[in-house]
N, C-alpha and C. Protein backbone atom coordinates (compact mmCIF):
# COMPACT_ATOMS: atom_id res chain seq x y z
N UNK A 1 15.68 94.73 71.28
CA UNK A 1 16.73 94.77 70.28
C UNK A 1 16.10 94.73 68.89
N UNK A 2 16.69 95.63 67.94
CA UNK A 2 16.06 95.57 66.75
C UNK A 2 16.30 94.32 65.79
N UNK A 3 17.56 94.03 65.84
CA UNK A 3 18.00 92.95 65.14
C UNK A 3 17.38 91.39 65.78
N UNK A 4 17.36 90.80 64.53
CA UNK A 4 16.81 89.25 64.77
C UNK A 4 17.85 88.41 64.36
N UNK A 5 17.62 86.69 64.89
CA UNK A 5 18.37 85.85 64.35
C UNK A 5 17.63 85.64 62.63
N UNK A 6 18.81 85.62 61.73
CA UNK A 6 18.06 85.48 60.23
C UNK A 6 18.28 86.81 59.26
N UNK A 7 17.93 87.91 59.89
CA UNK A 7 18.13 89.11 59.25
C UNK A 7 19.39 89.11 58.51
N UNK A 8 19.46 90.02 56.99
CA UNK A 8 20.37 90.41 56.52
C UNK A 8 21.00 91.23 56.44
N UNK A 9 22.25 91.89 57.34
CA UNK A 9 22.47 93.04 57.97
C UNK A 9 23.82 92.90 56.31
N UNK A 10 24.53 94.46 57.17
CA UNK A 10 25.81 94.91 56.35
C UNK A 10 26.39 95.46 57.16
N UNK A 11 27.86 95.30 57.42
CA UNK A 11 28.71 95.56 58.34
C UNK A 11 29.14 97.15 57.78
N UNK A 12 29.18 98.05 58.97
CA UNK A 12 29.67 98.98 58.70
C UNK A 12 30.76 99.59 58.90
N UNK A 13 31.58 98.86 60.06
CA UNK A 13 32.41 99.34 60.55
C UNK A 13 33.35 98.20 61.01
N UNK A 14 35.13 98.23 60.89
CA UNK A 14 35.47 97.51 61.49
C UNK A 14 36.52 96.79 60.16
N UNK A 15 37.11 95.57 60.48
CA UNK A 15 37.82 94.89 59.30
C UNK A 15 37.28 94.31 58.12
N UNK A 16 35.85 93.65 58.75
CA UNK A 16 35.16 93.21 57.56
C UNK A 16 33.85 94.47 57.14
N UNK A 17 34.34 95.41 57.26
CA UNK A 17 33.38 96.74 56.93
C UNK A 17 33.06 96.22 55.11
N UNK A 18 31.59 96.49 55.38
CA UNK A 18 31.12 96.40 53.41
C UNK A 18 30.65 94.76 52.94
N UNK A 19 30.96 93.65 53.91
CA UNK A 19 30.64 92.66 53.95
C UNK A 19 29.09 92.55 54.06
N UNK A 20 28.17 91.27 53.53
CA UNK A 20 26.54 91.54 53.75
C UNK A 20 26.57 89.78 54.37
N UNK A 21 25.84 90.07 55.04
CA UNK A 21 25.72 88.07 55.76
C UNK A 21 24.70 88.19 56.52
N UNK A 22 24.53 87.19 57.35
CA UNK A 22 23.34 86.86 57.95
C UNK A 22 23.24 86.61 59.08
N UNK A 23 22.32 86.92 60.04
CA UNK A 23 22.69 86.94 61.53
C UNK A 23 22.46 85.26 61.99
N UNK A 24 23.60 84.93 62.75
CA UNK A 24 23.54 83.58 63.32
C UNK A 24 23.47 83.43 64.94
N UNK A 25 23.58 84.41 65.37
CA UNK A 25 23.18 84.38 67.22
C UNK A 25 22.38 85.91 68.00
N UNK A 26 21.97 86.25 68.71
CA UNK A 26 21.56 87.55 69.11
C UNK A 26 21.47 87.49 70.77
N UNK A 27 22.67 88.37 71.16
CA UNK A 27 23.04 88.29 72.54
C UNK A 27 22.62 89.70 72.87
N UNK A 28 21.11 89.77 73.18
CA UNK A 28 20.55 91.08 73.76
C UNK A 28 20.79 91.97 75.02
N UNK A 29 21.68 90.88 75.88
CA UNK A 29 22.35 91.74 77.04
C UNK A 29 23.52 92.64 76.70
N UNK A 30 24.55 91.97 75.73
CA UNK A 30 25.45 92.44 75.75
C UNK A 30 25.27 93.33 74.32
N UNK A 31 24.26 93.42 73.79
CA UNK A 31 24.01 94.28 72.91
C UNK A 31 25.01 94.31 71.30
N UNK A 32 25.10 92.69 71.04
CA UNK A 32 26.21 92.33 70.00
C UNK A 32 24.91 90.68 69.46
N UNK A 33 25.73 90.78 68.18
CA UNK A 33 25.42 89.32 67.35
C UNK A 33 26.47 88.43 66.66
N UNK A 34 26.11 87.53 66.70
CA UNK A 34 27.45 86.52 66.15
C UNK A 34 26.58 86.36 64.92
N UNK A 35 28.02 86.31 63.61
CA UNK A 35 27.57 86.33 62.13
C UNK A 35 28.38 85.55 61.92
N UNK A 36 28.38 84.33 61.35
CA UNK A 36 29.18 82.98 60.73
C UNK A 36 29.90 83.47 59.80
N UNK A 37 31.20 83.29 60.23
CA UNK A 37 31.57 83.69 58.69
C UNK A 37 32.61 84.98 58.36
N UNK A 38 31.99 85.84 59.68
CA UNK A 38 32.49 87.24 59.85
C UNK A 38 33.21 87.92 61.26
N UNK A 39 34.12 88.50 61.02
CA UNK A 39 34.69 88.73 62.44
C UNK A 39 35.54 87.64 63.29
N UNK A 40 36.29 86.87 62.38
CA UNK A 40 36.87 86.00 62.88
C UNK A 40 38.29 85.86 63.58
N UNK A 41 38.52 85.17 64.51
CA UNK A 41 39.70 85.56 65.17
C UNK A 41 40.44 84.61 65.33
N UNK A 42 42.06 84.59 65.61
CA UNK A 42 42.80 82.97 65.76
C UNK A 42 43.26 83.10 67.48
N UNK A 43 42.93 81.82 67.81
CA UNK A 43 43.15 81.72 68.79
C UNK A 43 44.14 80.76 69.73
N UNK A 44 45.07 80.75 69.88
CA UNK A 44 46.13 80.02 70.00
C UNK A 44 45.25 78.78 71.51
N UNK A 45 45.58 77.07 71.21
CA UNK A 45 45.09 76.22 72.23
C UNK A 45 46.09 75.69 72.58
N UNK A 46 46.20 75.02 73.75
CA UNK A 46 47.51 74.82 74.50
C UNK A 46 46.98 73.11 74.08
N UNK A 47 47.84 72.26 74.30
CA UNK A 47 47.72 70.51 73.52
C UNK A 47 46.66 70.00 75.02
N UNK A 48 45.38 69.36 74.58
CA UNK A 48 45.11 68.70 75.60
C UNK A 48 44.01 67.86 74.56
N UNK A 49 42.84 67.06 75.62
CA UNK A 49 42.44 65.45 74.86
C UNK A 49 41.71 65.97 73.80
N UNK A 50 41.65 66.97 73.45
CA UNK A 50 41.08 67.38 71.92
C UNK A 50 41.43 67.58 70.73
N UNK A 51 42.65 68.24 71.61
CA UNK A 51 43.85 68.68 70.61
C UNK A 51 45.08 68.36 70.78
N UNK A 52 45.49 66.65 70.59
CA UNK A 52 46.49 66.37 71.36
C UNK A 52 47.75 67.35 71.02
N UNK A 53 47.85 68.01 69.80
CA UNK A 53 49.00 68.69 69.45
C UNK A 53 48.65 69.85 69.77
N UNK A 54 47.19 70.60 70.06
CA UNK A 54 47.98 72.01 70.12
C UNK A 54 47.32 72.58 68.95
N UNK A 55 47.73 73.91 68.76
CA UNK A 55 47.22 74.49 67.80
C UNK A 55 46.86 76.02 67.65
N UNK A 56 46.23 76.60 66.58
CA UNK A 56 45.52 77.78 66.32
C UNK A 56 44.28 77.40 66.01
N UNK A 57 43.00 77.97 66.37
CA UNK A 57 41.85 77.49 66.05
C UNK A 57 41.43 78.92 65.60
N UNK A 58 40.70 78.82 64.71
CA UNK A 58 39.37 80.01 64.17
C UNK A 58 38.39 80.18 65.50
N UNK A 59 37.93 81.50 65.60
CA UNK A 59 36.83 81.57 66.09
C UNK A 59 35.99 82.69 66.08
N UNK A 60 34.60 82.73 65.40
CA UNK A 60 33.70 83.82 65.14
C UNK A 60 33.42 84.88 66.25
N UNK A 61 34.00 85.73 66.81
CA UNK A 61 33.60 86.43 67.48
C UNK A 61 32.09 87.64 67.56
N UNK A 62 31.18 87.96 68.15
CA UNK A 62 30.12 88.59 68.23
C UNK A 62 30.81 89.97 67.86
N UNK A 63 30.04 90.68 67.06
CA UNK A 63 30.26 92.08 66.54
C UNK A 63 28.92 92.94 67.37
N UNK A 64 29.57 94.09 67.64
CA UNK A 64 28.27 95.20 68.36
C UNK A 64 27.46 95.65 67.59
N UNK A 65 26.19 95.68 67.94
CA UNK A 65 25.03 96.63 66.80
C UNK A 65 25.39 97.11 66.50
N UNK A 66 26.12 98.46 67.04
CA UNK A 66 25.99 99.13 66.19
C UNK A 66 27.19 99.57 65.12
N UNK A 67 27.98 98.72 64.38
CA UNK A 67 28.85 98.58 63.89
C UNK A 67 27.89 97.88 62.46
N UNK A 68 26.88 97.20 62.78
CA UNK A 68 25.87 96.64 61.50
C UNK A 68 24.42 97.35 61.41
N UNK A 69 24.05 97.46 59.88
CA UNK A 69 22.96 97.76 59.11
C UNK A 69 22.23 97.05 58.65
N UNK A 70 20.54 97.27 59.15
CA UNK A 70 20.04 95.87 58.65
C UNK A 70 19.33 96.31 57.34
N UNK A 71 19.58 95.31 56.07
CA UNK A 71 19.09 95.34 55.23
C UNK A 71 17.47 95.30 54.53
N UNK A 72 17.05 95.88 54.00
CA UNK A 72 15.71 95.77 53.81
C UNK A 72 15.22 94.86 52.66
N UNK A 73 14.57 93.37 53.30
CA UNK A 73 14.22 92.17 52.38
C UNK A 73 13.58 92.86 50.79
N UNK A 74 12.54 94.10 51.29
CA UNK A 74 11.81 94.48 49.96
C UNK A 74 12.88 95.81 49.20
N UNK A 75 13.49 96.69 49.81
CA UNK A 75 13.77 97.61 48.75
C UNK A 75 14.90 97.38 48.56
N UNK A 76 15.88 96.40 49.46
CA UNK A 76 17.55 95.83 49.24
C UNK A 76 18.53 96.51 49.65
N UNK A 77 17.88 97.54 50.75
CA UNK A 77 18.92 98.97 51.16
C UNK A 77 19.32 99.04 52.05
N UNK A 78 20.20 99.33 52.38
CA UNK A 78 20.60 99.34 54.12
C UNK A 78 20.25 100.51 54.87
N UNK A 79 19.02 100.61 55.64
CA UNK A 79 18.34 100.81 56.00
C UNK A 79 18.26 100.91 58.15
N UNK A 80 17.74 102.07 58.25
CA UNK A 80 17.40 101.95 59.82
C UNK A 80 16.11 101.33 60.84
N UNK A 81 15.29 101.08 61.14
CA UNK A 81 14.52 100.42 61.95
C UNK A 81 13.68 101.01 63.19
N UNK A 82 11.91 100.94 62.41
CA UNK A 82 11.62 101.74 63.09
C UNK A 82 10.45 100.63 63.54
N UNK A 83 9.47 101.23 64.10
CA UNK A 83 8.00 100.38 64.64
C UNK A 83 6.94 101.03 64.03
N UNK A 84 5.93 100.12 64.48
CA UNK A 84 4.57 100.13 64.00
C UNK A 84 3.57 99.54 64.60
N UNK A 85 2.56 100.40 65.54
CA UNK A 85 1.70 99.57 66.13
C UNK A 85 0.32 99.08 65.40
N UNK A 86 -0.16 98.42 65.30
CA UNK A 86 -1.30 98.02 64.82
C UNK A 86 -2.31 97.17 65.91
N UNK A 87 -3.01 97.42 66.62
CA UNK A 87 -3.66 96.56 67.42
C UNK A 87 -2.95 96.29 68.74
N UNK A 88 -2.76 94.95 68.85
CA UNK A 88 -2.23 94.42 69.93
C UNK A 88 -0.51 94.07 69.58
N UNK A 89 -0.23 94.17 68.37
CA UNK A 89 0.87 93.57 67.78
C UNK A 89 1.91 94.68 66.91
N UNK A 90 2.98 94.51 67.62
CA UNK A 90 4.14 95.64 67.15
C UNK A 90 5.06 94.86 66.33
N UNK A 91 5.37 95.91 65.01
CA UNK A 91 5.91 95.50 63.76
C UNK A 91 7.24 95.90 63.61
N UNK A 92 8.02 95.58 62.89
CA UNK A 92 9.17 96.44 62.79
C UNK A 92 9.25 96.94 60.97
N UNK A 93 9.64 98.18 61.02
CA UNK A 93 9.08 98.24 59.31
C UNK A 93 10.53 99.27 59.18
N UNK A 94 10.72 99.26 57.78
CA UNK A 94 12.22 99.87 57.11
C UNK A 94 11.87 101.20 57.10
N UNK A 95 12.84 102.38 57.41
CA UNK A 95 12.28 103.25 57.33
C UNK A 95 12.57 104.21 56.14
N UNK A 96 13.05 103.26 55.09
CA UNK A 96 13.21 104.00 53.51
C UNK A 96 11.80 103.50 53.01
N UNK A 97 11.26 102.29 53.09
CA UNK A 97 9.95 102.39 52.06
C UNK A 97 8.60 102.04 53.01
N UNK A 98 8.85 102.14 54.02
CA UNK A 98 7.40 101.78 54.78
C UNK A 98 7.08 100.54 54.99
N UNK A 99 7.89 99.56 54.81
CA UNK A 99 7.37 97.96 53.94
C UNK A 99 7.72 97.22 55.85
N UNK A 100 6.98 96.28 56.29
CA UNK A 100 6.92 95.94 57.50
C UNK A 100 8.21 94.48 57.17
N UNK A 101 9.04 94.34 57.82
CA UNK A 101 10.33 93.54 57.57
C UNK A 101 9.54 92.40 58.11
């Protein structure tokens, strides 16, 4: 998966399309990330020992890759994601300025 926990992506698609935040989970099976903050949903709870009344609760739902753009720390662009081998050790580098993320 290209994306990391930490990275500064930009949503491209979707309700919060144009939004910029920061990745807070990375679920590589299902090919989605949870972003704090973004993609949030209400979710109706039925009353039990947590909630003795009941309620609507918030909850961040995981957005799919490819709906986000990851931003590039050095040129600030939203940008695609490519590799780079050097030795024994593979890089991931922006593919607007060459710069290794």
């Amino acid at each position: 998966m290209k994306i990391k926990k930490g990275d500064k992506i930009k949503i491209i698609a979707g309700k919060d399309k144009g939004r910029e935040a920061n990745v807070g989970k990375v679920y590589p099976n299902q090919d989605k990330v949870l972003i704090p903050g973004v993609n949030i949903y209400k979710k109706h709870i039925k009353k039990n020992e947590k909630m003795p009344q009941g309620g609507v609760v918030e909850i961040p739902r995981p957005l799919a890759t490819s709906k986000i753009v990851l931003i590039c720390p050095k040129c600030a662009k939203p940008t695609r994601i490519g590799y780079e081998i050097k030795g024994k050790k593979k890089n991931r580098i922006c593919r607007k300025c060459k710069s290794v993320i």
